[in-house]
Protein backbone atom coordinates (compact mmCIF):
# COMPACT_ATOMS: atom_id res chain seq x y z
CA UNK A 1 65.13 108.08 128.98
CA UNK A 2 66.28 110.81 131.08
CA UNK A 3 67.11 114.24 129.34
CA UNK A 4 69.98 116.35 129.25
CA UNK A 5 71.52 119.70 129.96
CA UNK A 6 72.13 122.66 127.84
CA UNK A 7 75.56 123.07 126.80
CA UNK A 8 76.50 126.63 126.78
CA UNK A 9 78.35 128.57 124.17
CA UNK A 10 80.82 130.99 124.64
CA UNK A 11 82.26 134.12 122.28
CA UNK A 12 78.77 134.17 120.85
CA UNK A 13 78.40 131.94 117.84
CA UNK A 14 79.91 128.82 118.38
CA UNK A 15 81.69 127.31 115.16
CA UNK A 16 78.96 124.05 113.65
CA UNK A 17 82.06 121.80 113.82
CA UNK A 18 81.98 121.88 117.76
CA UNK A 19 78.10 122.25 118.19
CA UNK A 20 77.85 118.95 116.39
CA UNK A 21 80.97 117.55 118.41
CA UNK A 22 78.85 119.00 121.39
CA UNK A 23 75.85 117.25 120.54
CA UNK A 24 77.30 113.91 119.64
CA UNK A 25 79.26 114.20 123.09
CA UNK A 26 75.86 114.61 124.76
CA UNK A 27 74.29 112.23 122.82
CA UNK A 28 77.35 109.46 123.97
CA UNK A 29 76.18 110.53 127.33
CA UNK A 30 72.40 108.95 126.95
CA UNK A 31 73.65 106.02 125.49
CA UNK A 32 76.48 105.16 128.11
CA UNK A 33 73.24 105.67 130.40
CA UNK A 34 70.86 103.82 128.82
CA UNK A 35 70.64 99.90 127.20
CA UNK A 36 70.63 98.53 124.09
CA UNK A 37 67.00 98.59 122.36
CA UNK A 38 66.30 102.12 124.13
CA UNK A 39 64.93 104.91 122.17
CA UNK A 40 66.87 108.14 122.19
CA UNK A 41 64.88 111.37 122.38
CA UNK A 42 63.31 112.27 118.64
CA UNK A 43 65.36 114.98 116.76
CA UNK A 44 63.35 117.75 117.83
CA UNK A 45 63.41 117.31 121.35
CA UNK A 46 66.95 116.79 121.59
CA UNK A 47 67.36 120.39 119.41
CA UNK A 48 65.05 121.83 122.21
CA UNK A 49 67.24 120.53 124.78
CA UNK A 50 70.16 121.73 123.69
CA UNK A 51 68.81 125.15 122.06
CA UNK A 52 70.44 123.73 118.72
CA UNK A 53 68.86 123.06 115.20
CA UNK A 54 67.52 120.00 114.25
CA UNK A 55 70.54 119.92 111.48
CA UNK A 56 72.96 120.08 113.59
CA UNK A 57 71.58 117.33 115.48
CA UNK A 58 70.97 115.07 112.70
CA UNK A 59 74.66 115.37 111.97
CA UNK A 60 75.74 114.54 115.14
CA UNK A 61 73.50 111.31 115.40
CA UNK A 62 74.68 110.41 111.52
CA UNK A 63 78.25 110.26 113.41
CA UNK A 64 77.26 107.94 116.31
CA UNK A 65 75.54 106.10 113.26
CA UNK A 66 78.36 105.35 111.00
CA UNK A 67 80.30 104.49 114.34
CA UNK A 68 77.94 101.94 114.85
CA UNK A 69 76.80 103.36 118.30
CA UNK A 70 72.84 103.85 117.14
CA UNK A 71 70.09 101.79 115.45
CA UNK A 72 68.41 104.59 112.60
CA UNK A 73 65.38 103.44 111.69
CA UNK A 74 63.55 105.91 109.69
CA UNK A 75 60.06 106.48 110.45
CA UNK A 76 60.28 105.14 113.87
CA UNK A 77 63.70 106.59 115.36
CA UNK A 78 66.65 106.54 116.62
CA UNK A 79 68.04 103.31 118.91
CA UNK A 80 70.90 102.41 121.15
CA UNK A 81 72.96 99.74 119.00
CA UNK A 82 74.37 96.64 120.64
CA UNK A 83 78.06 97.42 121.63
CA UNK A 84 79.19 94.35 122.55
CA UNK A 85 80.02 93.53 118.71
CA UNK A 86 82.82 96.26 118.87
CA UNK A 87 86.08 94.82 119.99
CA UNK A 88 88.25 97.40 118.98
CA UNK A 89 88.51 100.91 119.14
CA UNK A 90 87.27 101.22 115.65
CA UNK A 91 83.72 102.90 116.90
CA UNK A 92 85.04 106.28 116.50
CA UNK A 93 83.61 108.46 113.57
CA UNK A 94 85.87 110.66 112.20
CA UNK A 95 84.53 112.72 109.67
CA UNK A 96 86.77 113.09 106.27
CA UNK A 97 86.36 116.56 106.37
CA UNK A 98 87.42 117.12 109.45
CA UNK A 99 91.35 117.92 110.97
CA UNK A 100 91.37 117.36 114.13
CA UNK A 101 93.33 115.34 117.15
CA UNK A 102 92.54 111.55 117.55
CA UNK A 103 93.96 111.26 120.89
CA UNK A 104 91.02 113.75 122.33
CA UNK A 105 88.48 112.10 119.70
CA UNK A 106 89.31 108.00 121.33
CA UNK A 107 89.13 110.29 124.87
CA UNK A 108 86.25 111.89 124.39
CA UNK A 109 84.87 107.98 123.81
CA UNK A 110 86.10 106.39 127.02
CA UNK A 111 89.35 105.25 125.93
CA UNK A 112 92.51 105.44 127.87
CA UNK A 113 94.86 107.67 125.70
CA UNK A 114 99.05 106.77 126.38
CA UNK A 115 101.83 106.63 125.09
CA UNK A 116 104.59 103.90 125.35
CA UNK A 117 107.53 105.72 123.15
CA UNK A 118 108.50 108.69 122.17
CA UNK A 119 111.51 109.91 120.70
CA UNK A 120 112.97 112.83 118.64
CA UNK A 121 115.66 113.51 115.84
CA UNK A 122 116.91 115.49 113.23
CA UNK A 123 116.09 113.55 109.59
CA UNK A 124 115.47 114.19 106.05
CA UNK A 125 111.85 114.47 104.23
CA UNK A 126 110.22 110.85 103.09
CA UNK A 127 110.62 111.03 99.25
CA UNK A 128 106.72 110.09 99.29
CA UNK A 129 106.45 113.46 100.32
CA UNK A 130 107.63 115.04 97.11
CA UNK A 131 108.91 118.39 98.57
CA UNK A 132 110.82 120.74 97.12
CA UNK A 133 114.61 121.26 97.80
CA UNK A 134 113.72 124.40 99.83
CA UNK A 135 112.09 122.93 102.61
CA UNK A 136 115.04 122.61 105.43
CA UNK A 137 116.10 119.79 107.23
CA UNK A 138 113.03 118.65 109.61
CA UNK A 139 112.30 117.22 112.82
CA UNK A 140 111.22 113.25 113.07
CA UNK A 141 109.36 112.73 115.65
CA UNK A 142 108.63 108.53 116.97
CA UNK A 143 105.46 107.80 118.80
CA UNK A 144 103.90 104.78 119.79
CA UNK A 145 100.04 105.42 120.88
CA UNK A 146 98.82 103.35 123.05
CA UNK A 147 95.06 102.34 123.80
CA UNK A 148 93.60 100.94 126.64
CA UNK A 149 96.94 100.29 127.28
CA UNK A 150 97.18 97.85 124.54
CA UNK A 151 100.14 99.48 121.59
CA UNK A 152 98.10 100.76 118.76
CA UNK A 153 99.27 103.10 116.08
CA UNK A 154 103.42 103.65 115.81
CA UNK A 155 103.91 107.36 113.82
CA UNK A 156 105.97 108.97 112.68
CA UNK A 157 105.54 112.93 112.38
CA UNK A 158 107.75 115.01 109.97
CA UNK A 159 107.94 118.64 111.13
CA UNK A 160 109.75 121.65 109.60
CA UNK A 161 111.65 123.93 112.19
CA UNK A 162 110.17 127.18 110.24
CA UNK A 163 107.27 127.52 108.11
CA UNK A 164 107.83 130.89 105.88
CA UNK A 165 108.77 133.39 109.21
CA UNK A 166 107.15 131.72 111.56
CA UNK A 167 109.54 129.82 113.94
CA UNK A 168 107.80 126.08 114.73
CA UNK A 169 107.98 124.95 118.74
CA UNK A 170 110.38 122.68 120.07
CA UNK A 171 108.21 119.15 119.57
CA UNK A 172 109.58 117.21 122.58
CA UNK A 173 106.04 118.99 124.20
CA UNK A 174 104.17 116.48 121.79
CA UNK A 175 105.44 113.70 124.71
CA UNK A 176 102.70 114.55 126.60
CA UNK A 177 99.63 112.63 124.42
CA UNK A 178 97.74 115.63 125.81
CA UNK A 179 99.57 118.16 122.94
CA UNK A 180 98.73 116.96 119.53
CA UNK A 181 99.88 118.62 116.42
CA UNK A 182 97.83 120.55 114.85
CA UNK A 183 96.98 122.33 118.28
CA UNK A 184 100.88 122.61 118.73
CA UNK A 185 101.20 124.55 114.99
CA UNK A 186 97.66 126.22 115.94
CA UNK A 187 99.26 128.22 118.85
CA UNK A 188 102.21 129.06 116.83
CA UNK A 189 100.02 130.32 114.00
CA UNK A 190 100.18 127.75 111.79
CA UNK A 191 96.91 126.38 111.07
CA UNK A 192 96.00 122.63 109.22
CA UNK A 193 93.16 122.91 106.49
CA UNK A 194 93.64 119.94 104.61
CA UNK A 195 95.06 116.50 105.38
CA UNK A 196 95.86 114.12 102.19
CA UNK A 197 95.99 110.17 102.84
CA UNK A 198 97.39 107.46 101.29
CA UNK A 199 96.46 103.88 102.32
CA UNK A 200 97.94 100.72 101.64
CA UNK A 201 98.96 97.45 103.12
CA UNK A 202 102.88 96.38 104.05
CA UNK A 203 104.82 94.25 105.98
CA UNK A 204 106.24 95.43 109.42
CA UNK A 205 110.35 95.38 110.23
CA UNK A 206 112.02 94.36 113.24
CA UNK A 207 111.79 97.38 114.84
CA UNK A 208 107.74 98.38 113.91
CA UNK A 209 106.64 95.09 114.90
CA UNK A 210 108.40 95.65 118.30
CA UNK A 211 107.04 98.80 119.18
CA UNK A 212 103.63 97.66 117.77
CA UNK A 213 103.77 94.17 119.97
CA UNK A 214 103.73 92.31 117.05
CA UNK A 215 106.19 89.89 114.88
CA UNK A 216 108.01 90.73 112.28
CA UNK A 217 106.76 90.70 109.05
CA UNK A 218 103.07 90.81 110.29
CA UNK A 219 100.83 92.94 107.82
CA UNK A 220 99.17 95.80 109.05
CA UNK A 221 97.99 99.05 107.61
CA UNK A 222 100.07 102.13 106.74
CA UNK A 223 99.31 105.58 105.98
CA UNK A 224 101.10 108.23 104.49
CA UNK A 225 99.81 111.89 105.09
CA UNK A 226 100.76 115.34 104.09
CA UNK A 227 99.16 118.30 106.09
CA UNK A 228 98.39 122.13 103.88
CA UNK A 229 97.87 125.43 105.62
CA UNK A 230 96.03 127.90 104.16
CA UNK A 231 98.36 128.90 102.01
CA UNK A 232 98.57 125.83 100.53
CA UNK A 233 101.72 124.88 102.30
CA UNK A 234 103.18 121.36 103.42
CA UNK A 235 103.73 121.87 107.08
CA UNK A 236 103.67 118.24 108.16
CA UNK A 237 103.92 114.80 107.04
CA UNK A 238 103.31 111.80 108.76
CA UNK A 239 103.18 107.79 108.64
CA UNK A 240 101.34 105.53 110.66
CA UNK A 241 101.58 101.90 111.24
CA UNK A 242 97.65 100.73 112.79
CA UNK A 243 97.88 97.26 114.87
CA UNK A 244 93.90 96.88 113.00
CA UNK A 245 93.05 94.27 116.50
CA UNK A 246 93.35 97.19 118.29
CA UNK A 247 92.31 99.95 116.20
CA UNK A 248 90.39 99.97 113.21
CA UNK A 249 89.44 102.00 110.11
CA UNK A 250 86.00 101.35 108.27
CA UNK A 251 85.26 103.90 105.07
CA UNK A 252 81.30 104.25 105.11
CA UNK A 253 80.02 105.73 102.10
CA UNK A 254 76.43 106.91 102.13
CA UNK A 255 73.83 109.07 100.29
CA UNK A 256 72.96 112.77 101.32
CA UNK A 257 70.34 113.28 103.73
């Protein structure tokens, strides 16, 4: 297989987060070039080609592992997995440690990125969140993503209009699926450190199952999230409603290289 070109870092040291992202994005590149079957350069070539470390590389290619994108077969190497099993866009590894937007993520892998609602209001905390009486009134905030033009994952974002001093932006920008949260609260520094996820099963109402394409009362799965700052903060809450033909979620536990 064909090689590839050095991706170059800016502001000297570049954080690992996005050299691995950078890696894996190259990586994504060989395989959308080559076949199933093919052998992917060995881990110290592709560190040579990208003037990276070996670690970082073997991180990257653990990713397009647990997304089922690569054959690892120790001893021997690394392999371009069959993608024609994958018919959702469940092939997306998203690391539990990271916080991050999953718009740019399912971009980043091919996928058309929409949206087919959006709306905005003035609401009241979920009392899932368990907030304290202090937190103001927040903004709700309806969105429908769509993938591959196919309705995917309906959320709904809780966002305070001030977090301590700091006044929050208007979030009618976060129409555009190209302005995702946490780099919305990034740029008004407010930063996300810590996302916390709870996952169960329910039953969809009239108006879910509508916006999800679905019938009412069809099962699907829910989250409920609360996002920290720094400081420890709650600065956003969110639920999501995932139509699981069109996008899945697989937990992959492993061992420790």
């Amino acid at each position: 297989m064909t090689g590839i070109g050095h991706q170059g870092r800016q502001n000297g040291r570049m954080p690992q987060a996005n050299r691995v992202h950078q890696v894996e994005a190259a990586c994504r590149e060989l395989i959308l070039a080559g076949r199933p079957g093919d052998r992917l350069p060995g881990e110290s070539e592709l560190a040579a080609q990208l003037s990276t470390s070996r670690v970082t590389v073997r991180q990257a290619l653990s990713r397009l592992w647990h997304a089922g994108l690569v054959v690892r077969r120790w001893g021997v190497g690394t392999f371009i997995a069959d993608a024609s099993r994958l018919t959702s866009a469940g092939s997306i590894y998203l690391g539990m440690e990271q916080v991050g937007s999953l718009p740019r993520r399912l971009a980043d892998a091919g996928h058309e990125v929409g949206l087919s609602h959006f709306a905005t209001s003035r609401g009241r905390w979920p009392e899932w969140a368990a907030l304290e009486d202090t937190y103001a009134a927040p903004w709700r905030v309806e969105r429908c993503m769509t993938i591959d033009g196919a309705p995917a994952i309906l959320l709904h974002d809780y966002l305070p209009t001030t977090v301590g001093d700091i006044e929050l932006p208007d979030p009618h920008r976060l129409a555009d699926i190209r302005n995702d949260l946490p780099g919305m609260l990034r740029t008004a520094g407010v930063r996300i450190v810590k996302d916390e996820a709870t996952l169960h099963g329910v039953s969809l109402t009239a108006a879910q199952a509508r916006h999800l394409g679905l019938r009412q009362g069809s099962a699907t799965l829910h989250a409920q999230q609360r996002s920290l700052s720094e400081n420890g903060e709650v600065v956003a809450c969110a639920e999501a409603y995932y139509r699981t033909d069109v996008f899945t979620t697989t937990l992959v536990r492993t061992v420790s290289d």
